[in-house]
PDB file of N, CA and C in Angstrom:
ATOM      1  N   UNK A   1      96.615 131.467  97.445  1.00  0.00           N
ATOM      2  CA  UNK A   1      95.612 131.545  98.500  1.00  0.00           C
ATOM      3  C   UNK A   1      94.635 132.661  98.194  1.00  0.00           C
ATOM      4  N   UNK A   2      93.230 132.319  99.055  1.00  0.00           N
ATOM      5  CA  UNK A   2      92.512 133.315  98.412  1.00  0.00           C
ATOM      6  C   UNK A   2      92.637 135.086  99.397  1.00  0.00           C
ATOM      7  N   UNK A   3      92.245 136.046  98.943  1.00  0.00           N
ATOM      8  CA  UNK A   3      92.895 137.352  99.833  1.00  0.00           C
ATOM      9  C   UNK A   3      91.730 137.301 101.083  1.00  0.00           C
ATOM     10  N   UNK A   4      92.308 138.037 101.406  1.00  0.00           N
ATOM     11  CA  UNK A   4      91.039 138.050 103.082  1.00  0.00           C
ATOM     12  C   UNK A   4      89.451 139.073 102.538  1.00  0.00           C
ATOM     13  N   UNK A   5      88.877 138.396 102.787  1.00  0.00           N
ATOM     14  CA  UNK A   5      87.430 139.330 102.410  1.00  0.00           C
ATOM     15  C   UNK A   5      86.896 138.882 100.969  1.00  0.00           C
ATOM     16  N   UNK A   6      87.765 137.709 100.387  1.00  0.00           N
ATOM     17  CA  UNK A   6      87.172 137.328  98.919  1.00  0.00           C
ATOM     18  C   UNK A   6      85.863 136.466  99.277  1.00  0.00           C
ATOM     19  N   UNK A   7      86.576 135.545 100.538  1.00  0.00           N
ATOM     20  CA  UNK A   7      84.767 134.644 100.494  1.00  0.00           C
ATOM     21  C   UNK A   7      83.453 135.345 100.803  1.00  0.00           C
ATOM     22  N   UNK A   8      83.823 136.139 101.868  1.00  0.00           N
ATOM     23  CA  UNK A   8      82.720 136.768 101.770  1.00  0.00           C
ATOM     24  C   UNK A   8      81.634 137.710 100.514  1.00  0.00           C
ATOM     25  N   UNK A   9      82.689 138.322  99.544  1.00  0.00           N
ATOM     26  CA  UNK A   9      82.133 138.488  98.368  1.00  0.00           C
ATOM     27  C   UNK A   9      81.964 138.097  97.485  1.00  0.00           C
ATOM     28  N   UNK A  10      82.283 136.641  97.409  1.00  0.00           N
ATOM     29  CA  UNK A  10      81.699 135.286  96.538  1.00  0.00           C
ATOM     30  C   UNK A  10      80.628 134.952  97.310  1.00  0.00           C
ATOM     31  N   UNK A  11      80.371 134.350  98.730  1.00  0.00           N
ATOM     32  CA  UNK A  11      79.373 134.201  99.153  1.00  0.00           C
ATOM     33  C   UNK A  11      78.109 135.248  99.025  1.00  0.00           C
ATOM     34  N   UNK A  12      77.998 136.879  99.059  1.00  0.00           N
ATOM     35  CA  UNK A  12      77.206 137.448  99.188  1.00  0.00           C
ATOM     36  C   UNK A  12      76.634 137.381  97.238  1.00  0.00           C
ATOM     37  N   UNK A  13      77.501 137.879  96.415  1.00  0.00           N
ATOM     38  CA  UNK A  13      77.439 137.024  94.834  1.00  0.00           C
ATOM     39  C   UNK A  13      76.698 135.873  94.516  1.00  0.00           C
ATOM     40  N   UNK A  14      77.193 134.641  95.340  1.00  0.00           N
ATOM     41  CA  UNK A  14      75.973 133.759  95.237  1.00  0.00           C
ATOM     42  C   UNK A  14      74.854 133.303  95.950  1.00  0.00           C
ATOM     43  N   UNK A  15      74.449 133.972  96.936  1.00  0.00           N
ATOM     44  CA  UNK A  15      73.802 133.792  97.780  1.00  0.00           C
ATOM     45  C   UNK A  15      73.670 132.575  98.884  1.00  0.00           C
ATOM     46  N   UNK A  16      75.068 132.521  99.573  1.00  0.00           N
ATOM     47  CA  UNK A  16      75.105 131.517 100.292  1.00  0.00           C
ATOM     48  C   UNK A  16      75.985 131.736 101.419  1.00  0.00           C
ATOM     49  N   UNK A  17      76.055 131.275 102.626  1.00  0.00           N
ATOM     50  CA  UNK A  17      76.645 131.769 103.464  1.00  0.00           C
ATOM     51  C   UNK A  17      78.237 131.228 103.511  1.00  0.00           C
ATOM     52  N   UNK A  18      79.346 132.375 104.398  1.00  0.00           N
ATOM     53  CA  UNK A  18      80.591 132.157 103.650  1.00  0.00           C
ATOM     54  C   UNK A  18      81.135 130.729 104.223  1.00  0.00           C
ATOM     55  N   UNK A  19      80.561 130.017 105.149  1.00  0.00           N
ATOM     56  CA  UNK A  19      81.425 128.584 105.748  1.00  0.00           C
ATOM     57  C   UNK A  19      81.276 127.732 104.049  1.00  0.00           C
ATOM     58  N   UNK A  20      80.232 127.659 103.365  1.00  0.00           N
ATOM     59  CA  UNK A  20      79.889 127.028 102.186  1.00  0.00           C
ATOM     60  C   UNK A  20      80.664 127.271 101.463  1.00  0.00           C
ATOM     61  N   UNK A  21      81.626 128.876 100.965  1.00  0.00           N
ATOM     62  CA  UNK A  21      81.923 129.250 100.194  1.00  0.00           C
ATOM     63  C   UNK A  21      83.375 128.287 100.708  1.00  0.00           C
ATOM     64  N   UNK A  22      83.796 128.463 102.282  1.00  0.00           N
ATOM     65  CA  UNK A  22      85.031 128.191 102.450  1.00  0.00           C
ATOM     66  C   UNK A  22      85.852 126.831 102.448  1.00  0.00           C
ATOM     67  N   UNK A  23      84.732 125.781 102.540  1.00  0.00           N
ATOM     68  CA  UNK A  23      84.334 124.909 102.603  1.00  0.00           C
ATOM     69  C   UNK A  23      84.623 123.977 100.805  1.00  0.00           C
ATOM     70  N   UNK A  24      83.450 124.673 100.083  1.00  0.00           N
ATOM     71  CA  UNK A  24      84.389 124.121  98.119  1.00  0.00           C
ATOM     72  C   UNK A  24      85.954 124.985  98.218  1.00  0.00           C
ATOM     73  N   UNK A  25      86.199 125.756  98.448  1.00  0.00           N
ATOM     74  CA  UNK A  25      87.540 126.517  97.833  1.00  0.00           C
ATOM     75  C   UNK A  25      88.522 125.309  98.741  1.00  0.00           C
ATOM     76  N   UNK A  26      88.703 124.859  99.900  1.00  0.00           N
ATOM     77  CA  UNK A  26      89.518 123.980 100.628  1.00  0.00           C
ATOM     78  C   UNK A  26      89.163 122.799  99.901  1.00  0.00           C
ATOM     79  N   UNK A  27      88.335 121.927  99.909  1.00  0.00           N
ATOM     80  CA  UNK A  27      88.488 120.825  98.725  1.00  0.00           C
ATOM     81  C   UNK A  27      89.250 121.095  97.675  1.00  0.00           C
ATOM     82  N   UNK A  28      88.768 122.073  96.852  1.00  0.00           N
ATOM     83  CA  UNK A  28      89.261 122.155  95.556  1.00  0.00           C
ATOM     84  C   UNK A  28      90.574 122.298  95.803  1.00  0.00           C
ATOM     85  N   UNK A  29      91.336 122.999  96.925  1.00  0.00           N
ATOM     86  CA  UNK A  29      93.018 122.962  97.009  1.00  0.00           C
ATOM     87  C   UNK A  29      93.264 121.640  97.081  1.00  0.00           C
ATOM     88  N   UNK A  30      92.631 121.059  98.405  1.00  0.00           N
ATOM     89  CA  UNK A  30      92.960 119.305  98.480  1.00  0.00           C
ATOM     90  C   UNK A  30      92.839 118.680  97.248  1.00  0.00           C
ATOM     91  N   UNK A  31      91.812 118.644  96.480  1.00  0.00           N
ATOM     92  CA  UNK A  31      91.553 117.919  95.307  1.00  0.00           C
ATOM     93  C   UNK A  31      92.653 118.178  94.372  1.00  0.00           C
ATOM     94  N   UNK A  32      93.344 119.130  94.558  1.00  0.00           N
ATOM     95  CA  UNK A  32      93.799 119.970  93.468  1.00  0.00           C
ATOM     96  C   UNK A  32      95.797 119.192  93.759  1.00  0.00           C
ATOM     97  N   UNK A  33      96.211 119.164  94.933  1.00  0.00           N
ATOM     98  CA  UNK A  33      97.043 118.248  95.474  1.00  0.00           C
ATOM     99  C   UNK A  33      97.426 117.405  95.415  1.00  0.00           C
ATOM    100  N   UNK A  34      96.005 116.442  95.929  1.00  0.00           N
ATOM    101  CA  UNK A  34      96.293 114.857  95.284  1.00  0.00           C
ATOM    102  C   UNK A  34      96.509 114.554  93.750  1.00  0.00           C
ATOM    103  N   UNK A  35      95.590 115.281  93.218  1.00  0.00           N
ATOM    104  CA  UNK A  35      96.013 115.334  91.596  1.00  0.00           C
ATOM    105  C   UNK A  35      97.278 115.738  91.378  1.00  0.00           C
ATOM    106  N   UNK A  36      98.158 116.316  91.880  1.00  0.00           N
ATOM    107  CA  UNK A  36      99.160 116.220  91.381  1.00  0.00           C
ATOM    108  C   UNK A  36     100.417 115.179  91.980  1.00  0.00           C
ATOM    109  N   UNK A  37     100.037 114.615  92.514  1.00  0.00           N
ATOM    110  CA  UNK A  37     100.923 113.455  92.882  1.00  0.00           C
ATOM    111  C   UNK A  37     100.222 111.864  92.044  1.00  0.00           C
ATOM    112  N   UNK A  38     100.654 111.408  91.534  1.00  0.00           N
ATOM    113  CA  UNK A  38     100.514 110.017  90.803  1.00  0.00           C
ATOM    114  C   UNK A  38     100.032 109.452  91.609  1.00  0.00           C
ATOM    115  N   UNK A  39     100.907 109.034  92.753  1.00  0.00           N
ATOM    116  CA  UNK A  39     100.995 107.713  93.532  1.00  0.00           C
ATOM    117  C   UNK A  39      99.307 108.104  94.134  1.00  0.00           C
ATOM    118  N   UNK A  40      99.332 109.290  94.322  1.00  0.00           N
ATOM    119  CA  UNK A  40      97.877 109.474  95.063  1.00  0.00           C
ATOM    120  C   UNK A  40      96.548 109.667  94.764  1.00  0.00           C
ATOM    121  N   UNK A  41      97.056 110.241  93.345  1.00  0.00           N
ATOM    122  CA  UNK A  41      95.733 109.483  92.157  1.00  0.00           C
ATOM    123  C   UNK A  41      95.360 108.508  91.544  1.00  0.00           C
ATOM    124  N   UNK A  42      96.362 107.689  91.560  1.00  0.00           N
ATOM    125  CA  UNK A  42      96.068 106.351  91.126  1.00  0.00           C
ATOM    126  C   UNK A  42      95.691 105.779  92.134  1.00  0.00           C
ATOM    127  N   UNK A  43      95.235 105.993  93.536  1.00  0.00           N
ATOM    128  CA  UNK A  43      95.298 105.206  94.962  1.00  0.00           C
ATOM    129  C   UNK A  43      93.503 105.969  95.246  1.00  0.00           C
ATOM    130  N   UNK A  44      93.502 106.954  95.375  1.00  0.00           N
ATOM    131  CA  UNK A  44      92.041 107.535  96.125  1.00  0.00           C
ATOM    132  C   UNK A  44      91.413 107.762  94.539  1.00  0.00           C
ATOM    133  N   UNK A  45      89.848 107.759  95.363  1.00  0.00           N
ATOM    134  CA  UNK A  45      89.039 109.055  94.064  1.00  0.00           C
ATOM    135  C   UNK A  45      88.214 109.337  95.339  1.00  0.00           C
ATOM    136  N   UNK A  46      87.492 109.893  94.801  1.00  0.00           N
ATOM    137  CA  UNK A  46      86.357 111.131  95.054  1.00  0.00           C
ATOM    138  C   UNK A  46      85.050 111.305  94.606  1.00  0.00           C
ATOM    139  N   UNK A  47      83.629 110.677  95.374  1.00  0.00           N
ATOM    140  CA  UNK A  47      83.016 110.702  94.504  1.00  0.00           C
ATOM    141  C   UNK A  47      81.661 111.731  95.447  1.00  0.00           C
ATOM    142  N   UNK A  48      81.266 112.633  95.190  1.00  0.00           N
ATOM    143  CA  UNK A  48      80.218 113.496  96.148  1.00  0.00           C
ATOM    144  C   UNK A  48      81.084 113.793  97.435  1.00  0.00           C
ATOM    145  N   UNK A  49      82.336 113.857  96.930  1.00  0.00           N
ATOM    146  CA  UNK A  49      82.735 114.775  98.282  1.00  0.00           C
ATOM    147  C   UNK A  49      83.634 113.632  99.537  1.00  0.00           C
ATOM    148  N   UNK A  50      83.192 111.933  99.043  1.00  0.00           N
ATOM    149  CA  UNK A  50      83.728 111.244  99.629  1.00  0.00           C
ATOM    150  C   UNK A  50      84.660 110.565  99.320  1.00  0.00           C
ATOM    151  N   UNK A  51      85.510 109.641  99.941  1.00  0.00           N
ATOM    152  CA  UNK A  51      86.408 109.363  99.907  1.00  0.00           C
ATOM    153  C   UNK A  51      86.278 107.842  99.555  1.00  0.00           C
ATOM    154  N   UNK A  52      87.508 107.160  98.095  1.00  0.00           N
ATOM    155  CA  UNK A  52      87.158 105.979  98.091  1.00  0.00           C
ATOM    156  C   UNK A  52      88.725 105.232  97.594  1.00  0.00           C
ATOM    157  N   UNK A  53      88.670 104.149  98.217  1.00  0.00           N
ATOM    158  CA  UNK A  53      90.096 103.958  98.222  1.00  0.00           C
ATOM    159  C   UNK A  53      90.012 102.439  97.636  1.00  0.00           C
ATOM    160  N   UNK A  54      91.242 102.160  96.522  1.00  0.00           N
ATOM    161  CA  UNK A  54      91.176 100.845  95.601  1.00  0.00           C
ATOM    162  C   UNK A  54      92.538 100.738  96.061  1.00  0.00           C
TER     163      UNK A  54
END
């Protein structure tokens, strides 16, 4: 997990406000999840953030 006070100094770093920052780092855990389960990568993808199911 990330420590308390990191988004905010990634956000001020890239110039963007911290809901944005908090916002990719929670995908990327989710994203990061389903990838590791088979059944659930072979089932969803992901394409701009949305959701697509075969």
């Amino acid at each position: 997990m990330i420590k308390p006070g990191e988004i905010q100094k990634i956000a001020a770093a890239a110039g963007v406000k911290d809901p944005q920052i908090e916002k990719e780092y929670m995908l990327s855990r989710i994203f990061k999840g389903i990838s590791q389960y088979k059944e659930l990568s072979d089932f969803l993808v992901f394409k701009d953030q949305k959701l697509i199911r075969f």
